[in-house]
PDB file of N, CA and C in Angstrom:
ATOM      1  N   UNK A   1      28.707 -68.502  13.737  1.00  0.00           N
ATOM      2  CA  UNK A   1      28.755 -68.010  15.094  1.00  0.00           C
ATOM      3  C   UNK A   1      30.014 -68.508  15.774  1.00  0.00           C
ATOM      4  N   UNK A   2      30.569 -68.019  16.590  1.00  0.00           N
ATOM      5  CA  UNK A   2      31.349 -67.914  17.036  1.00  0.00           C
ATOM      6  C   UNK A   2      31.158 -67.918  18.961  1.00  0.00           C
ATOM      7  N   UNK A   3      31.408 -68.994  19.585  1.00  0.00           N
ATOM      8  CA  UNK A   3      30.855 -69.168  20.976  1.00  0.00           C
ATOM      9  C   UNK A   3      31.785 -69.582  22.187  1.00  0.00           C
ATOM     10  N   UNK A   4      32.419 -68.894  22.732  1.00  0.00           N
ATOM     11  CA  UNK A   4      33.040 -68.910  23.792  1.00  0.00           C
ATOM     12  C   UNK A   4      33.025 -68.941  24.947  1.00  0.00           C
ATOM     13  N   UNK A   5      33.093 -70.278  25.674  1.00  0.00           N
ATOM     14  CA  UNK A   5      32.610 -70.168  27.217  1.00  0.00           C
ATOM     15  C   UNK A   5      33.771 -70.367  27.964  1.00  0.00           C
ATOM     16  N   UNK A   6      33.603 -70.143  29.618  1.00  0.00           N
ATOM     17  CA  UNK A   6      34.708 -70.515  30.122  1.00  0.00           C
ATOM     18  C   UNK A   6      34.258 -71.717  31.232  1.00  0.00           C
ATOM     19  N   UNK A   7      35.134 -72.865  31.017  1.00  0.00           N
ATOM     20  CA  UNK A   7      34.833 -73.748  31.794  1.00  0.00           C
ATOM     21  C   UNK A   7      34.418 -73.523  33.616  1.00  0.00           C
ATOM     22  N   UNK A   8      35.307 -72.212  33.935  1.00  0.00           N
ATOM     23  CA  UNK A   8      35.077 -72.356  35.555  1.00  0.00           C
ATOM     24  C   UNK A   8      34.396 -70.714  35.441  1.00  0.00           C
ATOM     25  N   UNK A   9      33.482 -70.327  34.734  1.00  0.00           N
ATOM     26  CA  UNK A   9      32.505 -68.956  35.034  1.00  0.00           C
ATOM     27  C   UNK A   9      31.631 -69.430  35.999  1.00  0.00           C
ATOM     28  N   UNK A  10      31.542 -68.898  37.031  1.00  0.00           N
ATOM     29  CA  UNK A  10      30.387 -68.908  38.142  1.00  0.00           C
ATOM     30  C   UNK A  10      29.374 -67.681  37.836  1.00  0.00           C
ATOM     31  N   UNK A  11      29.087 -67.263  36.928  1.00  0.00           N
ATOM     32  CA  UNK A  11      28.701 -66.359  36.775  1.00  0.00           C
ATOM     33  C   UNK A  11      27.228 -66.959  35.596  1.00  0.00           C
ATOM     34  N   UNK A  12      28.012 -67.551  34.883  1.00  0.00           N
ATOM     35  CA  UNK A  12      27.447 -68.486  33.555  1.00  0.00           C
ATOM     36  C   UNK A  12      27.529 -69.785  34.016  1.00  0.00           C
ATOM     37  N   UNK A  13      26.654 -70.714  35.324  1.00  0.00           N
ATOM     38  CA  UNK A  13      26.688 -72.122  35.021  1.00  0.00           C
ATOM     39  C   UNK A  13      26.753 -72.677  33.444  1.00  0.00           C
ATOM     40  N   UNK A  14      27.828 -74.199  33.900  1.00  0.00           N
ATOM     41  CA  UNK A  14      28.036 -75.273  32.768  1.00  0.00           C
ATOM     42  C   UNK A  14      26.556 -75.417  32.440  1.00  0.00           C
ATOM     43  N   UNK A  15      25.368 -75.714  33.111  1.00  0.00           N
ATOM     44  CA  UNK A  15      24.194 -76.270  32.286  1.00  0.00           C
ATOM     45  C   UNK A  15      23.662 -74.942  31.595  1.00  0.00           C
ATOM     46  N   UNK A  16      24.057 -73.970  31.638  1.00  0.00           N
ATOM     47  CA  UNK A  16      22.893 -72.941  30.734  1.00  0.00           C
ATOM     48  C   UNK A  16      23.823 -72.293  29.777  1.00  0.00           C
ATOM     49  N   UNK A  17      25.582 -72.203  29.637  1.00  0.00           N
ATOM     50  CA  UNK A  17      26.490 -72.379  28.832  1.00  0.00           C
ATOM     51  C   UNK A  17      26.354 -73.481  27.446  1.00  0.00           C
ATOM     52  N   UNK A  18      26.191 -74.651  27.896  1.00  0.00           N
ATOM     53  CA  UNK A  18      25.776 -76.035  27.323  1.00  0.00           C
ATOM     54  C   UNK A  18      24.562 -75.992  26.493  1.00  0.00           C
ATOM     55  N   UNK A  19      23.352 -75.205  27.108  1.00  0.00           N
ATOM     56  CA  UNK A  19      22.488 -75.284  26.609  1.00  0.00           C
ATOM     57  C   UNK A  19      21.896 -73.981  25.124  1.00  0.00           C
ATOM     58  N   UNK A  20      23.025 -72.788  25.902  1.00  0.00           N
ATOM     59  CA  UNK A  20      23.132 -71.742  24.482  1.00  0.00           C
ATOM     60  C   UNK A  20      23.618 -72.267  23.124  1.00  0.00           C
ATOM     61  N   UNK A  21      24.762 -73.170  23.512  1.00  0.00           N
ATOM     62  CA  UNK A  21      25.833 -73.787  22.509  1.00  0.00           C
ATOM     63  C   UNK A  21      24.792 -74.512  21.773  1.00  0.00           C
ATOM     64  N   UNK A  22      23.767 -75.238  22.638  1.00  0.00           N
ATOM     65  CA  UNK A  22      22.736 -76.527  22.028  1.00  0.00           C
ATOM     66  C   UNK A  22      21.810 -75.610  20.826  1.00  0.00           C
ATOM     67  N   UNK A  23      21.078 -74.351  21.469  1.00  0.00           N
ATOM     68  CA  UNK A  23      20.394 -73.642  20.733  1.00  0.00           C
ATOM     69  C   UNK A  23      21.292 -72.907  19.620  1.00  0.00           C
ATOM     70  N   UNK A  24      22.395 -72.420  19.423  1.00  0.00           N
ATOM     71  CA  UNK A  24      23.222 -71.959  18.880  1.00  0.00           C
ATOM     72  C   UNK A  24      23.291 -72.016  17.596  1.00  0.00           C
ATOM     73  N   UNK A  25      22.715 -71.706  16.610  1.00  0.00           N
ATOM     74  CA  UNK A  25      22.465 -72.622  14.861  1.00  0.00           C
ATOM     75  C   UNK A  25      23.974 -72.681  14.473  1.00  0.00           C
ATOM     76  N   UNK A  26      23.884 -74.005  13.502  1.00  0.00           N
ATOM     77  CA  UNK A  26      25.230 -73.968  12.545  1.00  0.00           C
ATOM     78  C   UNK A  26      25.231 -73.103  11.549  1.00  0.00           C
ATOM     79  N   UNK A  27      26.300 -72.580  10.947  1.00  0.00           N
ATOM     80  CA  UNK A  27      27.522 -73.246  11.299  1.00  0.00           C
ATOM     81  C   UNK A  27      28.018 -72.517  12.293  1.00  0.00           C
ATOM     82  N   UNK A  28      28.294 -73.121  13.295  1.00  0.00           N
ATOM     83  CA  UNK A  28      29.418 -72.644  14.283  1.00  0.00           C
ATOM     84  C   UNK A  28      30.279 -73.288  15.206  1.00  0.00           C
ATOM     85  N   UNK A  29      31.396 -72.044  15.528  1.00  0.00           N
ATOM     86  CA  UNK A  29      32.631 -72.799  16.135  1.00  0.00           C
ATOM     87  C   UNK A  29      32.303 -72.562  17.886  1.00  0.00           C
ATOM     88  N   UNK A  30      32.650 -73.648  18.354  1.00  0.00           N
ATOM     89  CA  UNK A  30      32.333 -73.620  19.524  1.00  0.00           C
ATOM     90  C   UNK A  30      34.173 -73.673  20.924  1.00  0.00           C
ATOM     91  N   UNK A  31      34.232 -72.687  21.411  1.00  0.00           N
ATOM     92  CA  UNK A  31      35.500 -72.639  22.427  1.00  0.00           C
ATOM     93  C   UNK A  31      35.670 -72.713  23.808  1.00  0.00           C
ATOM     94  N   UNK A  32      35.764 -73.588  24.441  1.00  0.00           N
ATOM     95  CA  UNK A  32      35.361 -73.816  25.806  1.00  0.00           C
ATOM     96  C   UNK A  32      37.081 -73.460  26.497  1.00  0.00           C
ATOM     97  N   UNK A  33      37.228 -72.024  26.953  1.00  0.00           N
ATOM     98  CA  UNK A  33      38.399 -71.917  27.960  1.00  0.00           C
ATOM     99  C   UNK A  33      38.981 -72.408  29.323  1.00  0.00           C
ATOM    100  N   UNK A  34      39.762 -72.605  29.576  1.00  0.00           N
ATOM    101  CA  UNK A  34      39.923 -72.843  30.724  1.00  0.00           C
ATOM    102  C   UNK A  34      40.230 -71.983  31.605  1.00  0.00           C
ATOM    103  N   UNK A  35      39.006 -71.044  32.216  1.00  0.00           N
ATOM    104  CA  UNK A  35      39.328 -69.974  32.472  1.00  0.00           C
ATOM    105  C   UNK A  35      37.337 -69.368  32.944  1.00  0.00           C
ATOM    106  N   UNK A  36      37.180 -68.317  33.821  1.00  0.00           N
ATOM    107  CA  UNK A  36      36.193 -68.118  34.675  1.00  0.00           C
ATOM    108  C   UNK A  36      35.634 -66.957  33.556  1.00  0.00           C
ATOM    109  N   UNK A  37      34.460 -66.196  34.263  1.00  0.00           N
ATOM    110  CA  UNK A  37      33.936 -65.084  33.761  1.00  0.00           C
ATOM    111  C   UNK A  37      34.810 -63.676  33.058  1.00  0.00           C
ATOM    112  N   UNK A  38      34.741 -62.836  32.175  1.00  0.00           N
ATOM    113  CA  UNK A  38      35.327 -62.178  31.877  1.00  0.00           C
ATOM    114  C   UNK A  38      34.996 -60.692  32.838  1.00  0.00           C
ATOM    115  N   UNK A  39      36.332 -59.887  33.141  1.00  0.00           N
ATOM    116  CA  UNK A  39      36.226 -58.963  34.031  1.00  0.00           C
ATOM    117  C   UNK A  39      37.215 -58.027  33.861  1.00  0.00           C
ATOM    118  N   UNK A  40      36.695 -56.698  33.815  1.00  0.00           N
ATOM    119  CA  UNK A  40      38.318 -55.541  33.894  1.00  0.00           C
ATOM    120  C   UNK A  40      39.262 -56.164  34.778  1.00  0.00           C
ATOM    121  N   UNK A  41      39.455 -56.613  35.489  1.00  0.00           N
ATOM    122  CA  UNK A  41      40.519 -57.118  36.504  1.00  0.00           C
ATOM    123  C   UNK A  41      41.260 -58.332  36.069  1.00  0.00           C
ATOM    124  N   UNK A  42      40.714 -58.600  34.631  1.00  0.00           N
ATOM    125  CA  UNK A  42      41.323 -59.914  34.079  1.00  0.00           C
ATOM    126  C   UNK A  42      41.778 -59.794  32.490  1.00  0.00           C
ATOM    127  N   UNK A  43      42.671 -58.573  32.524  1.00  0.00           N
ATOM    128  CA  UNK A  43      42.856 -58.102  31.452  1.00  0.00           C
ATOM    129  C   UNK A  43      43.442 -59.230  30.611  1.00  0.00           C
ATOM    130  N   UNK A  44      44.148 -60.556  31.176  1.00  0.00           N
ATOM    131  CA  UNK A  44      44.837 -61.240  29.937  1.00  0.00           C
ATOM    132  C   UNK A  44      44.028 -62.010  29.704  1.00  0.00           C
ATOM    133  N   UNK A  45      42.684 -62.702  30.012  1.00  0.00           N
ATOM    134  CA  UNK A  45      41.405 -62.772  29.466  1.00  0.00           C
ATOM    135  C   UNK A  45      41.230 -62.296  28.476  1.00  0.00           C
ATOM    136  N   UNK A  46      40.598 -61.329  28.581  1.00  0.00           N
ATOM    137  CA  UNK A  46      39.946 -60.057  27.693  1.00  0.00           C
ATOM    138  C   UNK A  46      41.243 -59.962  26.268  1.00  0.00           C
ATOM    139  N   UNK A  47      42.429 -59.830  26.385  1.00  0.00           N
ATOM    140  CA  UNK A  47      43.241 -59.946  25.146  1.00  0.00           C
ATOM    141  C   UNK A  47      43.028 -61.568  24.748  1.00  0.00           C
ATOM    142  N   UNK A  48      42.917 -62.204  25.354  1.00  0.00           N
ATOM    143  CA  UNK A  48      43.131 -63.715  24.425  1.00  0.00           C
ATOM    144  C   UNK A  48      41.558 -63.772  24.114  1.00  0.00           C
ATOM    145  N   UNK A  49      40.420 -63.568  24.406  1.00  0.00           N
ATOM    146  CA  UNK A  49      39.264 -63.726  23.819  1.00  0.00           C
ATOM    147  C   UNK A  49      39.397 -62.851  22.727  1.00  0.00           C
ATOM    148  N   UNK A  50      40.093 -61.689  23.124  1.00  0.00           N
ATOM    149  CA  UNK A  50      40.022 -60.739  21.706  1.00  0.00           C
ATOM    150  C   UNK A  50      41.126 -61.389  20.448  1.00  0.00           C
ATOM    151  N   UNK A  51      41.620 -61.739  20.920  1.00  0.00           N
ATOM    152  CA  UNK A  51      42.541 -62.538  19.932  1.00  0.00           C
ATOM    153  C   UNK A  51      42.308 -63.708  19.194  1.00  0.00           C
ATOM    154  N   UNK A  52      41.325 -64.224  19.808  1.00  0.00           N
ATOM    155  CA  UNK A  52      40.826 -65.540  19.338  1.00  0.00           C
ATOM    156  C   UNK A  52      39.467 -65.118  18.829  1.00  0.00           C
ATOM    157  N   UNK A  53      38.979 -64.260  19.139  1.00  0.00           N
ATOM    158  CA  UNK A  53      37.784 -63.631  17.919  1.00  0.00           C
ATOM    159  C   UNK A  53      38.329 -63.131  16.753  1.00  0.00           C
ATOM    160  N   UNK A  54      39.930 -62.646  16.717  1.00  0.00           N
ATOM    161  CA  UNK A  54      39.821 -61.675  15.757  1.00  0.00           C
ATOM    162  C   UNK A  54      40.793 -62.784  14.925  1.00  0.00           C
ATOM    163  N   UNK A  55      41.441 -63.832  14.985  1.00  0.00           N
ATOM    164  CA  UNK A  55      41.749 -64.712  14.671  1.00  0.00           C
ATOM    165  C   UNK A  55      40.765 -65.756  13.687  1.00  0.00           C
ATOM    166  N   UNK A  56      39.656 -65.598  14.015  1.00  0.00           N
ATOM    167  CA  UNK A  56      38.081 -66.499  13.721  1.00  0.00           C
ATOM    168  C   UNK A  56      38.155 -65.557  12.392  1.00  0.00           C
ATOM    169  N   UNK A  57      37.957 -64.266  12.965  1.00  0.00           N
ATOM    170  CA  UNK A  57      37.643 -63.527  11.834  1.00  0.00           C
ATOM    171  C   UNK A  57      38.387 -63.693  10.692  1.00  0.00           C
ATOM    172  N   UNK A  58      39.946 -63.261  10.866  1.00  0.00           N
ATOM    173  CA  UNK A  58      40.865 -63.274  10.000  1.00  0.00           C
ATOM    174  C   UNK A  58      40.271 -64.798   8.963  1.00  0.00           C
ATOM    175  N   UNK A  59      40.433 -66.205   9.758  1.00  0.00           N
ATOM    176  CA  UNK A  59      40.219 -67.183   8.648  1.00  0.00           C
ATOM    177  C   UNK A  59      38.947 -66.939   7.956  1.00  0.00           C
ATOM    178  N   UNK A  60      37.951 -66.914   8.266  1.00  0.00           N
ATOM    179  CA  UNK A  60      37.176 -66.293   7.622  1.00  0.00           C
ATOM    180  C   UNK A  60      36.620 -65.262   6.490  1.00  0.00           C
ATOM    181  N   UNK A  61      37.901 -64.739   6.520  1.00  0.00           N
ATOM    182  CA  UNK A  61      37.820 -63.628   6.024  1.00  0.00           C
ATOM    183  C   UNK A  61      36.667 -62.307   6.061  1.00  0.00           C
ATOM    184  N   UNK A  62      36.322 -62.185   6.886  1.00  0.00           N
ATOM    185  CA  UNK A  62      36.024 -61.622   7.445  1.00  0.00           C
ATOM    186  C   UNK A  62      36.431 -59.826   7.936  1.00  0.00           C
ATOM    187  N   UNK A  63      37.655 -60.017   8.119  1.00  0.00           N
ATOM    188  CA  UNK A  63      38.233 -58.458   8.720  1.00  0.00           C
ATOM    189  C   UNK A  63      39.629 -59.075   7.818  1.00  0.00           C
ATOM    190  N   UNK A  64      40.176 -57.687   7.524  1.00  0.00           N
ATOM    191  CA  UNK A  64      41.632 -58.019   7.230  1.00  0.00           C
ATOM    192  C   UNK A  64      42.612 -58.202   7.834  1.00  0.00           C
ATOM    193  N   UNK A  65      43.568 -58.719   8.033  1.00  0.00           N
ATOM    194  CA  UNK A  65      44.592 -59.205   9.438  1.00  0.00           C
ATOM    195  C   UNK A  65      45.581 -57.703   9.585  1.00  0.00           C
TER     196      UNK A  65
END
């Protein structure tokens, strides 16, 4: 799994963020941004989460690069 939060989402409080990650089974990678909720209005968000998923993938092997 693959789990990405953003430290300042008001949308997603830190305690129920914290607590998905807790329930979350291994193996997984866990990414805490520095950075709020994701939103059309925050398009360079939205490319670096996509980049850093598809990055996960790539080592993985997973998808081909």
């Amino acid at each position: 799994f693959l789990v990405i939060n953003g430290r300042t989402d008001h949308q997603i409080p830190e305690p129920c963020w914290q607590k998905f990650q807790q329930l979350t089974p291994k193996p997984k990678t866990v990414m805490i941004l520095d950075a709020g909720h994701m939103h059309p209005s925050k398009p360079e968000l939205t490319l670096r989460v996509v980049e850093i998923s598809r990055q996960w993938l790539i080592e993985r092997n997973a998808i081909n690069p």
